[in-house]
PDB file of N, CA and C in Angstrom:
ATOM      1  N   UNK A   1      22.846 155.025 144.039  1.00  0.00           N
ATOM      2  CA  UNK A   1      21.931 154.463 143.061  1.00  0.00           C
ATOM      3  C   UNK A   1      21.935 152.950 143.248  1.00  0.00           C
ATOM      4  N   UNK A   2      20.851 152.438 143.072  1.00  0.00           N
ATOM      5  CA  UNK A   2      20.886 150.953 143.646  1.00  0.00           C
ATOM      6  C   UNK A   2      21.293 150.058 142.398  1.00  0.00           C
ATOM      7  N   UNK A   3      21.216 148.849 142.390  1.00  0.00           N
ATOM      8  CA  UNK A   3      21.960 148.086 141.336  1.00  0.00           C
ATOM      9  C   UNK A   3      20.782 147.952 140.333  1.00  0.00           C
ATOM     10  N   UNK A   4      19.492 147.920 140.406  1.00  0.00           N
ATOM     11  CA  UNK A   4      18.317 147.696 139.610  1.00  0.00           C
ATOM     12  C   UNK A   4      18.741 148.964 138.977  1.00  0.00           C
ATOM     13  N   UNK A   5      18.672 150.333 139.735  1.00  0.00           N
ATOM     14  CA  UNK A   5      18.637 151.099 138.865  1.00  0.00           C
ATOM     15  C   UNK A   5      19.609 151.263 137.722  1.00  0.00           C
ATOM     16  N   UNK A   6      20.865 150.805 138.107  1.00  0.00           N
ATOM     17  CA  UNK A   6      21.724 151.290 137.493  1.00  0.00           C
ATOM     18  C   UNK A   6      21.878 150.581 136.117  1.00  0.00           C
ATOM     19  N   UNK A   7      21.334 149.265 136.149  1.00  0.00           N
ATOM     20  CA  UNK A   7      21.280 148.232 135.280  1.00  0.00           C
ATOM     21  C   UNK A   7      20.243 148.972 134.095  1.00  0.00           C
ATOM     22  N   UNK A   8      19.557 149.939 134.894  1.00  0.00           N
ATOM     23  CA  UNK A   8      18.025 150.197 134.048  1.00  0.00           C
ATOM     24  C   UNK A   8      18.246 151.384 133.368  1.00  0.00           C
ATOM     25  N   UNK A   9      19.636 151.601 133.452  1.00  0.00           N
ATOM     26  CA  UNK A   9      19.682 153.006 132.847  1.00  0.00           C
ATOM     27  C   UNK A   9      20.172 152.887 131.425  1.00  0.00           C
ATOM     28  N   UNK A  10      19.638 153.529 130.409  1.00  0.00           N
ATOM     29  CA  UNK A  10      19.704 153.535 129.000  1.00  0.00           C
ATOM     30  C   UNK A  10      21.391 153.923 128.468  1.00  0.00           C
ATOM     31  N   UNK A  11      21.428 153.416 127.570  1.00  0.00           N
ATOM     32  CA  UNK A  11      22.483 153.844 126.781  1.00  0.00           C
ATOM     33  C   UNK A  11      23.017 155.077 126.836  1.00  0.00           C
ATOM     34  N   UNK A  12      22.437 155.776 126.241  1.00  0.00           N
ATOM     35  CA  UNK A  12      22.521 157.395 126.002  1.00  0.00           C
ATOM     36  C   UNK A  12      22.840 158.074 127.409  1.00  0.00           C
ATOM     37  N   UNK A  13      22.078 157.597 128.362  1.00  0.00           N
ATOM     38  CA  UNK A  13      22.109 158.290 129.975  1.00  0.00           C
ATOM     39  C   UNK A  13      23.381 158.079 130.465  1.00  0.00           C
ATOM     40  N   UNK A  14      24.052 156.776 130.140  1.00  0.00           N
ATOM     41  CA  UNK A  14      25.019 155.540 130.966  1.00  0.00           C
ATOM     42  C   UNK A  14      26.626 157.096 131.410  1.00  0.00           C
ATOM     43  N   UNK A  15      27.129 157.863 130.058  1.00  0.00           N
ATOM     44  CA  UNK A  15      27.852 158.711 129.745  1.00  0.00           C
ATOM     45  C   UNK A  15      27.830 160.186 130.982  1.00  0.00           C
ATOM     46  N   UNK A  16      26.592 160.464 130.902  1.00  0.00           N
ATOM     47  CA  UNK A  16      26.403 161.349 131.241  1.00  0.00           C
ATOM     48  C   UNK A  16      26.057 161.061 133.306  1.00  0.00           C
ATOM     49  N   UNK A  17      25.414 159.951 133.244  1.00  0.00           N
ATOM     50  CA  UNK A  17      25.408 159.604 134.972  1.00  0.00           C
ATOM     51  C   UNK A  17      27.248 159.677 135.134  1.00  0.00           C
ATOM     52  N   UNK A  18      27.820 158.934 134.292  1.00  0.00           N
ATOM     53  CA  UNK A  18      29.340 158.976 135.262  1.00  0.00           C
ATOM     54  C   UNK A  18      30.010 159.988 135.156  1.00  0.00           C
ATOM     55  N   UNK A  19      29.066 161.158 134.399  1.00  0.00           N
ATOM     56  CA  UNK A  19      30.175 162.932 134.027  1.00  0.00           C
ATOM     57  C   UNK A  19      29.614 163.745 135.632  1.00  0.00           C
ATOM     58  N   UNK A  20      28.122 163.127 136.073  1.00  0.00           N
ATOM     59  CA  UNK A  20      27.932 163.873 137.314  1.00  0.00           C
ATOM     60  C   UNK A  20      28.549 163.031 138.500  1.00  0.00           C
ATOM     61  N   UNK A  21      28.515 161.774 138.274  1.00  0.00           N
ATOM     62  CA  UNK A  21      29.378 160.903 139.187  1.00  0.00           C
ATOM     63  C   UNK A  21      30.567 161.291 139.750  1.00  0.00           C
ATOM     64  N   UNK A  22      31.606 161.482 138.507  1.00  0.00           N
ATOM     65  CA  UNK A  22      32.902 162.130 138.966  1.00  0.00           C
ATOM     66  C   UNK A  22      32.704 163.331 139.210  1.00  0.00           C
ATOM     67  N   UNK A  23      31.938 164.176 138.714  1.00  0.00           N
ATOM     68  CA  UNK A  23      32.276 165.666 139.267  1.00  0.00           C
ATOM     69  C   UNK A  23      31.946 165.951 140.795  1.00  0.00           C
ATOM     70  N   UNK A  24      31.025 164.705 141.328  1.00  0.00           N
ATOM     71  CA  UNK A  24      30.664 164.671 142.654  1.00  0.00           C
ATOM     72  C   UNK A  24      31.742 163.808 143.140  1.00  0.00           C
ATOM     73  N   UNK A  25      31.799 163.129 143.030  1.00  0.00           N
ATOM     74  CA  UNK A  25      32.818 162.371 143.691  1.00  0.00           C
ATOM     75  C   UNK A  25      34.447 163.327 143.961  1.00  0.00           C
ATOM     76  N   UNK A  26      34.536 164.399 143.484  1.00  0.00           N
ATOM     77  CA  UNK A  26      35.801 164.935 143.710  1.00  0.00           C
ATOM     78  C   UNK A  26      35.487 165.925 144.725  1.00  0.00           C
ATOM     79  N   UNK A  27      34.765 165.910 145.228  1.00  0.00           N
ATOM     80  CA  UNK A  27      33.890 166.718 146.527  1.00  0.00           C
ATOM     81  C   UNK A  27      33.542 168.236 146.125  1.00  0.00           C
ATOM     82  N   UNK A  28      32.945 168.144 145.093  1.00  0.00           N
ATOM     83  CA  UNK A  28      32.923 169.487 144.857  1.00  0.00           C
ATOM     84  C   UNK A  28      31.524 169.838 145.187  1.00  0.00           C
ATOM     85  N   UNK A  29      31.030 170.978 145.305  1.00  0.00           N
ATOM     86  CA  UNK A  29      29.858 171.728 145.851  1.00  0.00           C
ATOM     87  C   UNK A  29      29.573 172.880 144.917  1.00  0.00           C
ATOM     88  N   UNK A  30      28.549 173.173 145.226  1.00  0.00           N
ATOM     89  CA  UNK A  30      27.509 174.203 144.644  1.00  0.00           C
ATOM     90  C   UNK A  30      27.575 173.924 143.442  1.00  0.00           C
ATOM     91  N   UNK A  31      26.470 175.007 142.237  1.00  0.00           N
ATOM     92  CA  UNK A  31      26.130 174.797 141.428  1.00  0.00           C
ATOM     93  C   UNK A  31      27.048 173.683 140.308  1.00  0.00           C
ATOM     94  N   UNK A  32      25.630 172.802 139.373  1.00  0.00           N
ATOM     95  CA  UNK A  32      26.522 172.030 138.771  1.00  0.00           C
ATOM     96  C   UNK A  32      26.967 172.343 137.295  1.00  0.00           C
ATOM     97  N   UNK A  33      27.820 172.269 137.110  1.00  0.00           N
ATOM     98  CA  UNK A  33      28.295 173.101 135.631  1.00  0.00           C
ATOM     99  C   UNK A  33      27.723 173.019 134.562  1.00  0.00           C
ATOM    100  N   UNK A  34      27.665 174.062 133.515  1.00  0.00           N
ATOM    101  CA  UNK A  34      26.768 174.158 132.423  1.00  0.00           C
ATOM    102  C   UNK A  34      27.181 172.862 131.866  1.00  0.00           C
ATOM    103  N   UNK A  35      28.411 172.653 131.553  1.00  0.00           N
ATOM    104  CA  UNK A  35      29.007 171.463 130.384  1.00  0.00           C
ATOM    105  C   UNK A  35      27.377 170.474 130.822  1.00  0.00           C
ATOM    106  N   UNK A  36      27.837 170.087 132.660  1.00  0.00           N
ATOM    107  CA  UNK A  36      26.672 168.940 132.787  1.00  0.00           C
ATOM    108  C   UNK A  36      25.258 169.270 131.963  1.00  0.00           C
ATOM    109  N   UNK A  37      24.981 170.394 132.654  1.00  0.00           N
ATOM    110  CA  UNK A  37      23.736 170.733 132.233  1.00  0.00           C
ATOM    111  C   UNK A  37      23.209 170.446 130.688  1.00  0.00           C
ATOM    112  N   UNK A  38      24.465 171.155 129.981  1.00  0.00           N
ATOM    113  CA  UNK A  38      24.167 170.390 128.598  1.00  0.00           C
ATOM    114  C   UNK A  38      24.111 169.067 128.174  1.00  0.00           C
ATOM    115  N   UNK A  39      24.828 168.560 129.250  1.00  0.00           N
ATOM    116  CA  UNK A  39      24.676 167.058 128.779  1.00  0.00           C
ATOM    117  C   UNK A  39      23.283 166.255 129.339  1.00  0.00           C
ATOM    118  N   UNK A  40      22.486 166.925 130.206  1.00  0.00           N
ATOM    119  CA  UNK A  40      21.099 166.464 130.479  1.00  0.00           C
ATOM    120  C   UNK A  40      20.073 167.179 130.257  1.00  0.00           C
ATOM    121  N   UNK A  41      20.623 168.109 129.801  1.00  0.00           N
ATOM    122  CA  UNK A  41      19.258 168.732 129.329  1.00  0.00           C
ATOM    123  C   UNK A  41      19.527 168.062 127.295  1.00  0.00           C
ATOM    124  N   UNK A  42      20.274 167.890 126.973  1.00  0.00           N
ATOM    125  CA  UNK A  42      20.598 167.247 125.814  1.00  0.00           C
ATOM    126  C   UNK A  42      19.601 165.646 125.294  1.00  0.00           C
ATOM    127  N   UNK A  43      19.600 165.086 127.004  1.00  0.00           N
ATOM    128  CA  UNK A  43      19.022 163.648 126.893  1.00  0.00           C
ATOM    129  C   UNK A  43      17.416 164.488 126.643  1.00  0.00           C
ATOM    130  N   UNK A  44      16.830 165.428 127.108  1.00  0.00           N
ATOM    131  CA  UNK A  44      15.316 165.324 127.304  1.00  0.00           C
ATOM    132  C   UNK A  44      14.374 165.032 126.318  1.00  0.00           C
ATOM    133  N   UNK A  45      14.915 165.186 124.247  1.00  0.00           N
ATOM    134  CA  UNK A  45      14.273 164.729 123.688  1.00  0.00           C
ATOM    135  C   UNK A  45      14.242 162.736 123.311  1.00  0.00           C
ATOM    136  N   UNK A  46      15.095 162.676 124.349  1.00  0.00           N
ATOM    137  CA  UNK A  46      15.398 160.721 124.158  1.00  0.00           C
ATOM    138  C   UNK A  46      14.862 159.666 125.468  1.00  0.00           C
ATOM    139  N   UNK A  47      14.764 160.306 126.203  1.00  0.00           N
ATOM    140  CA  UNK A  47      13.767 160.533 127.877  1.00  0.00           C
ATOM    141  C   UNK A  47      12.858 160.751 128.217  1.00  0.00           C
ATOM    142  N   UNK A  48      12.166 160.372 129.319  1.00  0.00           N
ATOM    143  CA  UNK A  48      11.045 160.697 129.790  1.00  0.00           C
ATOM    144  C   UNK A  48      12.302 161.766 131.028  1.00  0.00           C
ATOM    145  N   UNK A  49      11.598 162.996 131.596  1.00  0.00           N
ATOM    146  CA  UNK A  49      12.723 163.789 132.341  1.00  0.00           C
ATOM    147  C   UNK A  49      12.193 163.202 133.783  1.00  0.00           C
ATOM    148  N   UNK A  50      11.430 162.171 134.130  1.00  0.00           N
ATOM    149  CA  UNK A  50      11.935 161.559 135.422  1.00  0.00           C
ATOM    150  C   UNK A  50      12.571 160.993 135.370  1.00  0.00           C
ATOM    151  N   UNK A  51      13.159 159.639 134.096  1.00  0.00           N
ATOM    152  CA  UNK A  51      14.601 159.020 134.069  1.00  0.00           C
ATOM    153  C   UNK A  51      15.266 159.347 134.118  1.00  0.00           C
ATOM    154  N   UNK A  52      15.481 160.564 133.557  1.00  0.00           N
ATOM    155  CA  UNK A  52      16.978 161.763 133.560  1.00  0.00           C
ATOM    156  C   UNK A  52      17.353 162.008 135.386  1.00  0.00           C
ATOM    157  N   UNK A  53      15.732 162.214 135.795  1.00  0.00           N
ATOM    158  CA  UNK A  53      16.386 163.209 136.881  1.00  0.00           C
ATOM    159  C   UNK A  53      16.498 162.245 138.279  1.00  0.00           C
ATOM    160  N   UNK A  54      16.154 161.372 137.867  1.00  0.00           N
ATOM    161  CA  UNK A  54      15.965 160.621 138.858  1.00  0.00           C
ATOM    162  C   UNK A  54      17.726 159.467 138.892  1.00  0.00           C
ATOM    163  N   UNK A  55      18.122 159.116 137.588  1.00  0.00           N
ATOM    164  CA  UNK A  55      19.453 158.386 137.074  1.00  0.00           C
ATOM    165  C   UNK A  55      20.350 159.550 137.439  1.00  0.00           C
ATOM    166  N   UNK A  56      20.325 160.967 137.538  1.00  0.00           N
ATOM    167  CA  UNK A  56      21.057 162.137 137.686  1.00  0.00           C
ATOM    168  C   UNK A  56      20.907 162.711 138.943  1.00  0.00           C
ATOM    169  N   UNK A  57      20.174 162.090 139.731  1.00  0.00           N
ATOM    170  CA  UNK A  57      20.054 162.678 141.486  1.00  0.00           C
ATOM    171  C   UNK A  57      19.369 164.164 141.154  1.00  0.00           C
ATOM    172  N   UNK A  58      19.223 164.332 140.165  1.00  0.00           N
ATOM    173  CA  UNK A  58      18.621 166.232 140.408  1.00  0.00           C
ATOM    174  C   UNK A  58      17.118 166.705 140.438  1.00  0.00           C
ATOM    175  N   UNK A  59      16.696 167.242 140.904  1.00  0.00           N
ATOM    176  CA  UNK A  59      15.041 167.654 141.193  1.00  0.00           C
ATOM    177  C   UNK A  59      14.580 167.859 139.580  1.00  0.00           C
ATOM    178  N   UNK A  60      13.470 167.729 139.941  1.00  0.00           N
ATOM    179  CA  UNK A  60      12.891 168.048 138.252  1.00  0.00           C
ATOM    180  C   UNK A  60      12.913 169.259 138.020  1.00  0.00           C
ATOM    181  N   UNK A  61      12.439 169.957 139.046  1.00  0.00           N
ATOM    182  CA  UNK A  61      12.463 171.949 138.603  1.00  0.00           C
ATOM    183  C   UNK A  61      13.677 171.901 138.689  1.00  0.00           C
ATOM    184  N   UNK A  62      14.963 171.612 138.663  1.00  0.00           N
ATOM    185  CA  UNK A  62      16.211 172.047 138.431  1.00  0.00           C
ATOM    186  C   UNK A  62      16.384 171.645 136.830  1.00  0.00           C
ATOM    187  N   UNK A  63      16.148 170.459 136.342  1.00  0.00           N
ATOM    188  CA  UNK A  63      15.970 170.189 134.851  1.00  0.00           C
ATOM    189  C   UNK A  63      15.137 170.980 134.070  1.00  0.00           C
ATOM    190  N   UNK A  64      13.738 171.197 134.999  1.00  0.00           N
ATOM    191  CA  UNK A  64      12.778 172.311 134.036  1.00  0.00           C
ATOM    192  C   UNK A  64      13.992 173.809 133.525  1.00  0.00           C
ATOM    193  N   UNK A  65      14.243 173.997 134.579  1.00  0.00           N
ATOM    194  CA  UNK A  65      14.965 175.961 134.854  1.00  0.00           C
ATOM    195  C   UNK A  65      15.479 175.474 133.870  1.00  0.00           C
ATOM    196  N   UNK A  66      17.129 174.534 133.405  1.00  0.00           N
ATOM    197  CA  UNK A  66      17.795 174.531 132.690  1.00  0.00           C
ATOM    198  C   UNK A  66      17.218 173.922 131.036  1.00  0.00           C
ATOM    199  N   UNK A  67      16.424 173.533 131.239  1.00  0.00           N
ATOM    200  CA  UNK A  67      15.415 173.561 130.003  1.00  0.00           C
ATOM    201  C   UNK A  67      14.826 174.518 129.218  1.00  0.00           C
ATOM    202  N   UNK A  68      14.242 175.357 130.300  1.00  0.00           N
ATOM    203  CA  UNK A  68      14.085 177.003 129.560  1.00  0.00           C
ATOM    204  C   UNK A  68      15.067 178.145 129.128  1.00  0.00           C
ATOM    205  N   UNK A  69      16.017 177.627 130.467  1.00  0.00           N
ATOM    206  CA  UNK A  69      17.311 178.622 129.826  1.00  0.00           C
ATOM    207  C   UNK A  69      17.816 177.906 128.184  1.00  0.00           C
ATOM    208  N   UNK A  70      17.563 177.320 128.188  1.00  0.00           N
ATOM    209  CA  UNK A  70      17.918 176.532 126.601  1.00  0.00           C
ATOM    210  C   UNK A  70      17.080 176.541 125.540  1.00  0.00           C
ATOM    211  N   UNK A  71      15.996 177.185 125.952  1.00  0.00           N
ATOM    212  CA  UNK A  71      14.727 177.193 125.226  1.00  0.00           C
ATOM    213  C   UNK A  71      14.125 176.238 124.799  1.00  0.00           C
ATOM    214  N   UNK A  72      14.690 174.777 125.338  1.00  0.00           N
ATOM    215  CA  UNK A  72      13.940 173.340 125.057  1.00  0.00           C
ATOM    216  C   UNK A  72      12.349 173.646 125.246  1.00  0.00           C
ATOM    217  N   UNK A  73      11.933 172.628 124.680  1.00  0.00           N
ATOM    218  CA  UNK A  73      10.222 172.402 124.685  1.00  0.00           C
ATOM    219  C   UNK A  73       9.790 171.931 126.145  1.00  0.00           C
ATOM    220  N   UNK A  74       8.471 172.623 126.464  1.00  0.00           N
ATOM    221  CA  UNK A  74       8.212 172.044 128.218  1.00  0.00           C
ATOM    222  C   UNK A  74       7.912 170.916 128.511  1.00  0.00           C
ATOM    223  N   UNK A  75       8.213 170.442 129.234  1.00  0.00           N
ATOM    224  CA  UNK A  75       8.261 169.113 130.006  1.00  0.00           C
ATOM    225  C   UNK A  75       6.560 168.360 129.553  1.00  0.00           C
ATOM    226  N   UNK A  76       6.544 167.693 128.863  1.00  0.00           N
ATOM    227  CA  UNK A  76       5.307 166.239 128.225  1.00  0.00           C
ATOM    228  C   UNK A  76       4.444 165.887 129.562  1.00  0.00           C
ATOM    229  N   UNK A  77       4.241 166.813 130.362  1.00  0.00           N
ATOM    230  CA  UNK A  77       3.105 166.110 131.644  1.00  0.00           C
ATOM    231  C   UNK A  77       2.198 166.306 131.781  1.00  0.00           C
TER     232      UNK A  77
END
């Protein structure tokens, strides 16, 4: 993540970028754990979900899926 971005990232997000940070950083692979998931699919009513997904490295249809499994409201586009 470059330094603009990182500067640009909101309050609320700041928590949750360094919960996927470390869980990557310990080299771990495949799917990323619900806990995360709750914690970004949590931001989507305080977000636009390209800040989320874009501050979170994850595709947007990976935020959509875990959005519906949660029964959140669909994505504002």
């Amino acid at each position: 993540m470059s330094d603009v971005t990182q500067r640009a990232i909101p309050d609320l997000l700041t928590p949750v970028v360094e919960a996927f940070n470390q869980w990557r950083g310990h080299g771990r692979r495949g799917r990323i754990p619900n806990d995360l998931w709750d914690q970004a699919t949590a931001l989507v009513d305080h977000y636009p979900r390209t800040v989320i997904t874009e501050a979170l490295c994850v595709s947007v249809d990976a935020l959509e899926q875990q959005c519906i499994k949660r029964n959140l409201p669909a994505s504002k586009t």
